[in-house]
Protein backbone atom coordinates (compact mmCIF):
# COMPACT_ATOMS: atom_id res chain seq x y z
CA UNK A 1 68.96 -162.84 149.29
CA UNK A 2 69.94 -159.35 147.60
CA UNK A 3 72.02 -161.48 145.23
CA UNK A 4 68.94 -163.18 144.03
CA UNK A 5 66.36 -160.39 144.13
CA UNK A 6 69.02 -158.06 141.75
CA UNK A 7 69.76 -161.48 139.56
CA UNK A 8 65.96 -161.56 139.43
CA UNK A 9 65.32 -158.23 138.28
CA UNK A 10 68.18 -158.42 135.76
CA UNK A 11 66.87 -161.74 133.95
CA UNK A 12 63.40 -161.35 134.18
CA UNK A 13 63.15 -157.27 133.63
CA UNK A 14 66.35 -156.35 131.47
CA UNK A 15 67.15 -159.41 129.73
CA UNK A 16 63.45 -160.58 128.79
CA UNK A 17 61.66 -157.37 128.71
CA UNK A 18 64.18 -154.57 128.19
CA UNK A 19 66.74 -155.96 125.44
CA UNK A 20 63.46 -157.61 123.44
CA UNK A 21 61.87 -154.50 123.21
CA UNK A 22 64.83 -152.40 122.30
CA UNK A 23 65.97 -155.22 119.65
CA UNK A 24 62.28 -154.58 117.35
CA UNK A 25 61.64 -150.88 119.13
CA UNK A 26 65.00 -149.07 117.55
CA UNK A 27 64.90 -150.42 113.66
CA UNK A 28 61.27 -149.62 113.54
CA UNK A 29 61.87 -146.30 114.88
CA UNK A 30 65.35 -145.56 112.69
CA UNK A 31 63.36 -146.73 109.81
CA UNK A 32 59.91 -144.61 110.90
CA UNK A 33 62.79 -141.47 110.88
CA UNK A 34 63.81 -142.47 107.82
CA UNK A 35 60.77 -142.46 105.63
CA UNK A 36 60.26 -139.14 107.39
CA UNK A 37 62.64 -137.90 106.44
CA UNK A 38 62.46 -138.80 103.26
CA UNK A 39 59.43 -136.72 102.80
CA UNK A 40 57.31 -139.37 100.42
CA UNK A 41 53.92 -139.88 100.56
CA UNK A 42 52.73 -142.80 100.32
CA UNK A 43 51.30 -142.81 96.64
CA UNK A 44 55.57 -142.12 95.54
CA UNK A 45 56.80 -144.63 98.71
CA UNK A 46 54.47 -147.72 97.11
CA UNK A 47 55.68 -146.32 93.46
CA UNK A 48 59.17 -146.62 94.45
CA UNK A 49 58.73 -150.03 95.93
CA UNK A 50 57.05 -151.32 92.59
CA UNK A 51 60.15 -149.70 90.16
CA UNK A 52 63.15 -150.46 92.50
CA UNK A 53 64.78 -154.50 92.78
CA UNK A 54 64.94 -155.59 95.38
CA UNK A 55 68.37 -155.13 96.24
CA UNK A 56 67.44 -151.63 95.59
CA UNK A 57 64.49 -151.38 98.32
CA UNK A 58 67.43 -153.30 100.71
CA UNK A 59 69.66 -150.39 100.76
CA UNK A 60 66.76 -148.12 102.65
CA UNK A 61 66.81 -150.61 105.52
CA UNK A 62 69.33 -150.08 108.41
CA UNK A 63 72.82 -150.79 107.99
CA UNK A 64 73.73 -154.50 109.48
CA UNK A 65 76.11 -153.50 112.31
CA UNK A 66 77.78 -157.08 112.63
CA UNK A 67 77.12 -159.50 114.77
CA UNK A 68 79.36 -157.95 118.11
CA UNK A 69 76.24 -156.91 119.74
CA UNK A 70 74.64 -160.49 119.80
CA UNK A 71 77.70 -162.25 120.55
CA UNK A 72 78.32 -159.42 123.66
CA UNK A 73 74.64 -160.25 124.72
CA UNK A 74 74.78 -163.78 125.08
CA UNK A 75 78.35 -163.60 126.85
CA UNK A 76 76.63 -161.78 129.46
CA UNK A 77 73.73 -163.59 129.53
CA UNK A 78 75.98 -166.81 129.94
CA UNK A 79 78.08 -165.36 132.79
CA UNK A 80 75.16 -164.41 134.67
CA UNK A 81 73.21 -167.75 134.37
CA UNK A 82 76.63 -169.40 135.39
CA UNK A 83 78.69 -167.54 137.99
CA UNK A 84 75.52 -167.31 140.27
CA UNK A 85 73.64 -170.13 139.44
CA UNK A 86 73.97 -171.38 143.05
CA UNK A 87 72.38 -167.78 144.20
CA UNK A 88 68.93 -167.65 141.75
CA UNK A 89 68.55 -170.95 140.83
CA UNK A 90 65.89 -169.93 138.32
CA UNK A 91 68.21 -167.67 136.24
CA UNK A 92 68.52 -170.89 133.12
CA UNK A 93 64.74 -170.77 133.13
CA UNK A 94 64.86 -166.91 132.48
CA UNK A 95 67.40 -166.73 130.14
CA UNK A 96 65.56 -170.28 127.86
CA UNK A 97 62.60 -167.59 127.97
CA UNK A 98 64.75 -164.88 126.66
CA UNK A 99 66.37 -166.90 123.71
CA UNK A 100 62.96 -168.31 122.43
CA UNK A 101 61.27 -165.11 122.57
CA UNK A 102 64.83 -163.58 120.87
CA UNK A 103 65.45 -166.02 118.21
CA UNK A 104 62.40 -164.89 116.61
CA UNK A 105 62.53 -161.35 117.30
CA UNK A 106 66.39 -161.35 115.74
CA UNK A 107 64.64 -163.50 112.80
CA UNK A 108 62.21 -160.68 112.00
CA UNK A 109 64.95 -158.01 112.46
CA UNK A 110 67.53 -159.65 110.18
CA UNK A 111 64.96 -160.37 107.59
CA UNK A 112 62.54 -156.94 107.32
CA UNK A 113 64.51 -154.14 109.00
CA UNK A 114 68.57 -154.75 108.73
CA UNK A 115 70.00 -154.87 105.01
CA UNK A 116 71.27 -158.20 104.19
CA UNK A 117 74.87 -158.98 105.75
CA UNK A 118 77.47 -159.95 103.53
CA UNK A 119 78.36 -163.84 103.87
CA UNK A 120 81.75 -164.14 105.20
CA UNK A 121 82.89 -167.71 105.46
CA UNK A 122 83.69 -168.97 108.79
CA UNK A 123 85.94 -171.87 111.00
CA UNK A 124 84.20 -171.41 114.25
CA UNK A 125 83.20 -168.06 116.93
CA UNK A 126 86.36 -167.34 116.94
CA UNK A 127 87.72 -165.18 120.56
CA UNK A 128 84.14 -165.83 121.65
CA UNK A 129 84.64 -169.22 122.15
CA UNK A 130 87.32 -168.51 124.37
CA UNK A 131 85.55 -166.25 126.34
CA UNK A 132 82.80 -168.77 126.96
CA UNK A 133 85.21 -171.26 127.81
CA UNK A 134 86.79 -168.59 130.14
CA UNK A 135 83.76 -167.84 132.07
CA UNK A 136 82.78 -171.17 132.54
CA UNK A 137 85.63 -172.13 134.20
CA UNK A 138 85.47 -169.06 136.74
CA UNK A 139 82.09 -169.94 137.19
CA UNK A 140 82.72 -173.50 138.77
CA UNK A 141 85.25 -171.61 141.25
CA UNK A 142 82.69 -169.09 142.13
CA UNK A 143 79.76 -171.54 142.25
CA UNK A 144 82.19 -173.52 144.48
CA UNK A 145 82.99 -170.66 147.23
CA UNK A 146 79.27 -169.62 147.04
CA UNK A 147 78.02 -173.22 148.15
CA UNK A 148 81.25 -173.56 150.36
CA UNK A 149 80.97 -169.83 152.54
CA UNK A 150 77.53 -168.57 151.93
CA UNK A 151 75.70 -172.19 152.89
CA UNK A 152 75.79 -174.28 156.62
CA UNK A 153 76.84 -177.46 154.38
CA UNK A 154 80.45 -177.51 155.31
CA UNK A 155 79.58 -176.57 159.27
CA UNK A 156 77.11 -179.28 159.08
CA UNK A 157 79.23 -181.74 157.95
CA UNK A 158 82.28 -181.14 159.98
CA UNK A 159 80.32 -181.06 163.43
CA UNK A 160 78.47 -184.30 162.23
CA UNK A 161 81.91 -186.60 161.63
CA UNK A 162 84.08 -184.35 164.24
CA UNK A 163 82.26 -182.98 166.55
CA UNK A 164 78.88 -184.74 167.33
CA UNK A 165 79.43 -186.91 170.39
CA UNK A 166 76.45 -190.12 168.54
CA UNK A 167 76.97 -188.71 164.87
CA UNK A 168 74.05 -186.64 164.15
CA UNK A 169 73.10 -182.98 164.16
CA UNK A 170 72.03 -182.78 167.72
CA UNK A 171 73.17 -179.57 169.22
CA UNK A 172 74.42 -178.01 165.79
CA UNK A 173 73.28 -174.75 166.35
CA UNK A 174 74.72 -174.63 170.05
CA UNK A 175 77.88 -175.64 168.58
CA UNK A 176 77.88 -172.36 165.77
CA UNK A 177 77.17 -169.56 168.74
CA UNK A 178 79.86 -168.33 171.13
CA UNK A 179 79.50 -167.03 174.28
CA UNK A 180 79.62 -163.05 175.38
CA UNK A 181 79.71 -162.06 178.43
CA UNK A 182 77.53 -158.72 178.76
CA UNK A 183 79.57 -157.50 181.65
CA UNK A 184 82.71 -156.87 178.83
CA UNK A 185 80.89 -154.72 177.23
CA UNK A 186 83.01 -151.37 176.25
CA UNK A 187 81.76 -148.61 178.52
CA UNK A 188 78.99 -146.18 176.65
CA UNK A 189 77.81 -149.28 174.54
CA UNK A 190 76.20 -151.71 177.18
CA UNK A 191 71.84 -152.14 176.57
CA UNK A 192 70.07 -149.38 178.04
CA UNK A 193 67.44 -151.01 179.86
CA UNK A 194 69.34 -154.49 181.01
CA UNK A 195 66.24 -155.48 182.64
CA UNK A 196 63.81 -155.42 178.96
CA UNK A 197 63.52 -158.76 178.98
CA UNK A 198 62.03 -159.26 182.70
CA UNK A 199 65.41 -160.37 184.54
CA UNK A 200 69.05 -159.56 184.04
CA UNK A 201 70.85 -160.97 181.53
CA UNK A 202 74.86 -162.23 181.64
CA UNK A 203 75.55 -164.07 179.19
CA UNK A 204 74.48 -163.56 175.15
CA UNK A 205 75.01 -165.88 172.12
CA UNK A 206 75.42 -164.87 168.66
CA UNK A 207 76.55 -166.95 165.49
CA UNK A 208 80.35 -167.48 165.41
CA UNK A 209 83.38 -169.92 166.02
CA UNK A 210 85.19 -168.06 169.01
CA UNK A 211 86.80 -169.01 172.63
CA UNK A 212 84.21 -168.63 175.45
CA UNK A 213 84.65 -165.28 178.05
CA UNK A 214 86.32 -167.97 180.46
CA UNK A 215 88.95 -169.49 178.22
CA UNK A 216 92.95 -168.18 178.28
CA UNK A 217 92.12 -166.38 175.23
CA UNK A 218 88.74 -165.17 175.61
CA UNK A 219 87.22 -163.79 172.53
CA UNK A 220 89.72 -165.08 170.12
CA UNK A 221 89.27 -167.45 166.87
CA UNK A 222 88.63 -170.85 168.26
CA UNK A 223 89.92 -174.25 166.37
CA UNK A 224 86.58 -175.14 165.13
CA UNK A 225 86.29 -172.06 162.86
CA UNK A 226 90.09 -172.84 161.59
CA UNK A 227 88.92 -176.49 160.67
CA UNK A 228 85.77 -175.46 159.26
CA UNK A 229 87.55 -172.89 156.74
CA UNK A 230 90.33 -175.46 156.06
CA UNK A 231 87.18 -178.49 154.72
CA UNK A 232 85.64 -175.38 153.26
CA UNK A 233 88.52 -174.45 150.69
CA UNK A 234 89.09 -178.06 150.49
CA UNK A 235 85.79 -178.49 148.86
CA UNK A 236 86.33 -175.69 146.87
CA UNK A 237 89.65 -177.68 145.71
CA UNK A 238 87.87 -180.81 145.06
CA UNK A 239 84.70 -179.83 143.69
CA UNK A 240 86.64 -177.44 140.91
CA UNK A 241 88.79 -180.71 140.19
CA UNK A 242 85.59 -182.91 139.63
CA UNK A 243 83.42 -180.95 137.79
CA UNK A 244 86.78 -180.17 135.35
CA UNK A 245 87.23 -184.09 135.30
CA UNK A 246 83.50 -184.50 134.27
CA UNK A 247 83.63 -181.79 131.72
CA UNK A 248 86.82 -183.12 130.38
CA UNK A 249 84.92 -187.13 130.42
CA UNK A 250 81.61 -184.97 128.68
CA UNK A 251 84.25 -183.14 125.83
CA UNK A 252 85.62 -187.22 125.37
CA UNK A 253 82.30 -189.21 125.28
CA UNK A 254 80.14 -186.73 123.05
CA UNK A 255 82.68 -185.00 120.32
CA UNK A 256 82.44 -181.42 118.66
CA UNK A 257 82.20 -183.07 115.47
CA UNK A 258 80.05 -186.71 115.22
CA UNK A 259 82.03 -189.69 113.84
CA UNK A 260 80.29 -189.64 110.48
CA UNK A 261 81.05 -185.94 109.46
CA UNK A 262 84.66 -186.82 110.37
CA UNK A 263 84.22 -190.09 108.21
CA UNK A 264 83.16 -187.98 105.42
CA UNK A 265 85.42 -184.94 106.01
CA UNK A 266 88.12 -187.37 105.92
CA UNK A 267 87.11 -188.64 102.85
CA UNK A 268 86.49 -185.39 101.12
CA UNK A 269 89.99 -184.98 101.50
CA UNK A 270 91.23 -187.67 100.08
CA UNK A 271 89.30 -187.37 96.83
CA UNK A 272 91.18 -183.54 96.69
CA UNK A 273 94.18 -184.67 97.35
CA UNK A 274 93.59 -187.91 93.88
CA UNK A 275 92.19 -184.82 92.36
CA UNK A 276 94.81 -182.95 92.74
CA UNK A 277 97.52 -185.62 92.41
CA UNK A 278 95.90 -186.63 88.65
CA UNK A 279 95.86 -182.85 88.13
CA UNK A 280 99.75 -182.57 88.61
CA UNK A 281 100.23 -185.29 86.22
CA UNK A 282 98.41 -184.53 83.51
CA UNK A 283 100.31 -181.30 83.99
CA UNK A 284 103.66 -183.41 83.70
CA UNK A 285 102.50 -185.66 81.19
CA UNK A 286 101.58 -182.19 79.02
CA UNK A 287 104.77 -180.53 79.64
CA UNK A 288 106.47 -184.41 78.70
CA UNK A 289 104.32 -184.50 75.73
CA UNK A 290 105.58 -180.42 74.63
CA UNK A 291 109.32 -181.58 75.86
CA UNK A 292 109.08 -184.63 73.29
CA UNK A 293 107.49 -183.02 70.47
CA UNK A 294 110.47 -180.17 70.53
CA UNK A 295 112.96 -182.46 70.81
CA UNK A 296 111.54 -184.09 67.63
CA UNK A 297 111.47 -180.52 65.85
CA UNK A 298 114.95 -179.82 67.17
CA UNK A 299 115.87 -182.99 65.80
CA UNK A 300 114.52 -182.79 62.78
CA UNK A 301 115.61 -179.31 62.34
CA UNK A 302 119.23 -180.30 63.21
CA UNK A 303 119.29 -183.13 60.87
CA UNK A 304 118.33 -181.09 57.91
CA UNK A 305 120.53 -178.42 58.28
CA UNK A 306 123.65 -181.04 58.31
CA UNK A 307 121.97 -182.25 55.23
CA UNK A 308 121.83 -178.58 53.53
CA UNK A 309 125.65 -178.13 54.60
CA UNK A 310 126.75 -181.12 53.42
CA UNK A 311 125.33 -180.92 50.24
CA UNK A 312 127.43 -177.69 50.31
CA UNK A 313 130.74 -179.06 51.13
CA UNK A 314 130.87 -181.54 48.70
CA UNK A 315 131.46 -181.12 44.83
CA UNK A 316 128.94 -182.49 42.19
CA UNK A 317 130.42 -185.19 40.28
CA UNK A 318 132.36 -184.35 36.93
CA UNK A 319 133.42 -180.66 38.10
CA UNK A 320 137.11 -182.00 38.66
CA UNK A 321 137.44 -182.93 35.13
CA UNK A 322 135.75 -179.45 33.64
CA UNK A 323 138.11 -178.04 35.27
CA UNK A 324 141.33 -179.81 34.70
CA UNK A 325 140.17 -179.69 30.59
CA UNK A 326 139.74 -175.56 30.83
CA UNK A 327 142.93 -175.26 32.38
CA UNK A 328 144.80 -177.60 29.54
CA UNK A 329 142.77 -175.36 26.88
């Protein structure tokens, strides 16, 4: 019962009332010091609006702090809605409340009081997702022990299929209280008036699994509280194993991504990688094309300078003969 009143009080007065007002109370008053600051009046404040761009009026509004805050916000939000769901039952009511009152209060923050935040593109959440994943899954161990120790469903069950002499709850609560007898009580701490009720009393009851005064072992654990605790961690056992089955059958039947997107993403990536395949060969058939044509100049080149050296080489026709007839002169 504590549980739920301070669950209560934290979803319906700190979640929906506090954090709402102190998400459009603070940039309103930042921005309320700021024009005081500024010490404009309001003749020069509308003159300034009309001259500066708008990117220019931007840079008076409060710097965007990044997104950390939100993300912390609805971390804790999620861990309280789940880890003690099985305590306040109406704590997912609350917090829908608080996100559709929030999504437009962070809408009219983001868009008139915080400068505009720089796109940064992005795969996923990143660590938050992690952190969501990790709270859920201490949440169905903790919702698990709460419904197993803090609830009569496991006693219940056990004294109806082991104990019940015609399988029903008939004589339940007899079976939950031990005996006490009143005469055992330590000396200084017996009742002070034994005869309040009208006639002396010798034996109590109170609310637990123990041996009766008359047993061997008076006073100590009896077997019904060891099988009780032993089906109540065994449902904690099974029911963490189910619901992880069922989450794991949920993840299988309804994907992250639908079957079209992947259809398409899959086909985006195709066309890149024909894009990118024609792309490398017109880069080959380029450098092919350059290869080819300097070959042809290196050829050509090649084949005129052999010309150029033959023609060097070898005597014109007639020079022998010039020759031989100045020598004979």
């Amino acid at each position: 019962m504590e549980l739920c009143i301070q669950l209560s009080i934290t979803m319906l007065g700190k979640q929906l009332i506090q954090n709402n007002l102190f998400e459009i109370g603070v940039p309103k008053l930042k921005k309320l010091i700021r024009y005081i600051r500024s010490k404009q009046g309001a003749f020069q404040e509308e003159e300034r609006q009309k001259k500066l761009q708008r990117y220019e009026a931007d840079h008076f509004l409060e710097p965007f702090a990044g997104l950390t805050p939100e993300y912390m916000e609805m971390i804790i939000q999620f861990g309280f809605v789940t880890l003690f769901v099985a305590s306040f039952p109406l704590a997912p009511l609350f917090a829908l409340l608080n996100n559709i009152i929030e999504i437009r209060l962070d809408a009219k923050k983001f868009v008139t009081e915080l400068r505009r935040p720089v796109a940064a593109r992005a795969k996923d959440i990143g660590i938050w997702y992690n952190l969501l994943r990790g709270v859920a899954n201490v949440a169905v161990i903790i919702n698990a022990f709460v419904i197993s120790f803090t609830s009569d469903f496991i006693p219940r069950m056990v004294y109806q299929y082991m104990y019940s002499p015609d399988g029903s709850m008939h004589g339940f609560v007899n079976n939950t209280l031990s005996y006490f007898n009143v005469s055992h009580f330590q000396e200084g701490k017996e009742p002070m008036d034994p005869l309040y009720l009208g006639y002396t009393v010798e034996m109590c009851r109170y609310k637990d699994y123990r041996e009766p005064p008359w047993s061997t072992t008076p006073y100590e654990i009896s077997k019904e509280f060891w099988t009780v605790l032993a089906v109540r961690l065994a449902f904690v056992i099974v029911f963490q194993n189910v619901v992880m089955l069922m989450s794991d059958i949920v993840d299988w039947l309804i994907p992250d991504i639908p079957k079209d997107i992947i259809l398409q993403i899959h086909k985006e990536k195709i066309l890149l990688v024909d894009l990118f395949l024609k792309e490398e060969q017109g880069k080959i058939s380029v450098l092919e094309s350059r290869a080819s044509t300097r070959g042809k100049e290196n050829c050509s080149r090649s084949n005129n300078n052999n010309n150029n050296n033959n023609n060097n080489t070898t005597a014109p026709p007639g020079s022998g003969l010039h020759t031989n007839s100045t020598k004979s002169l």
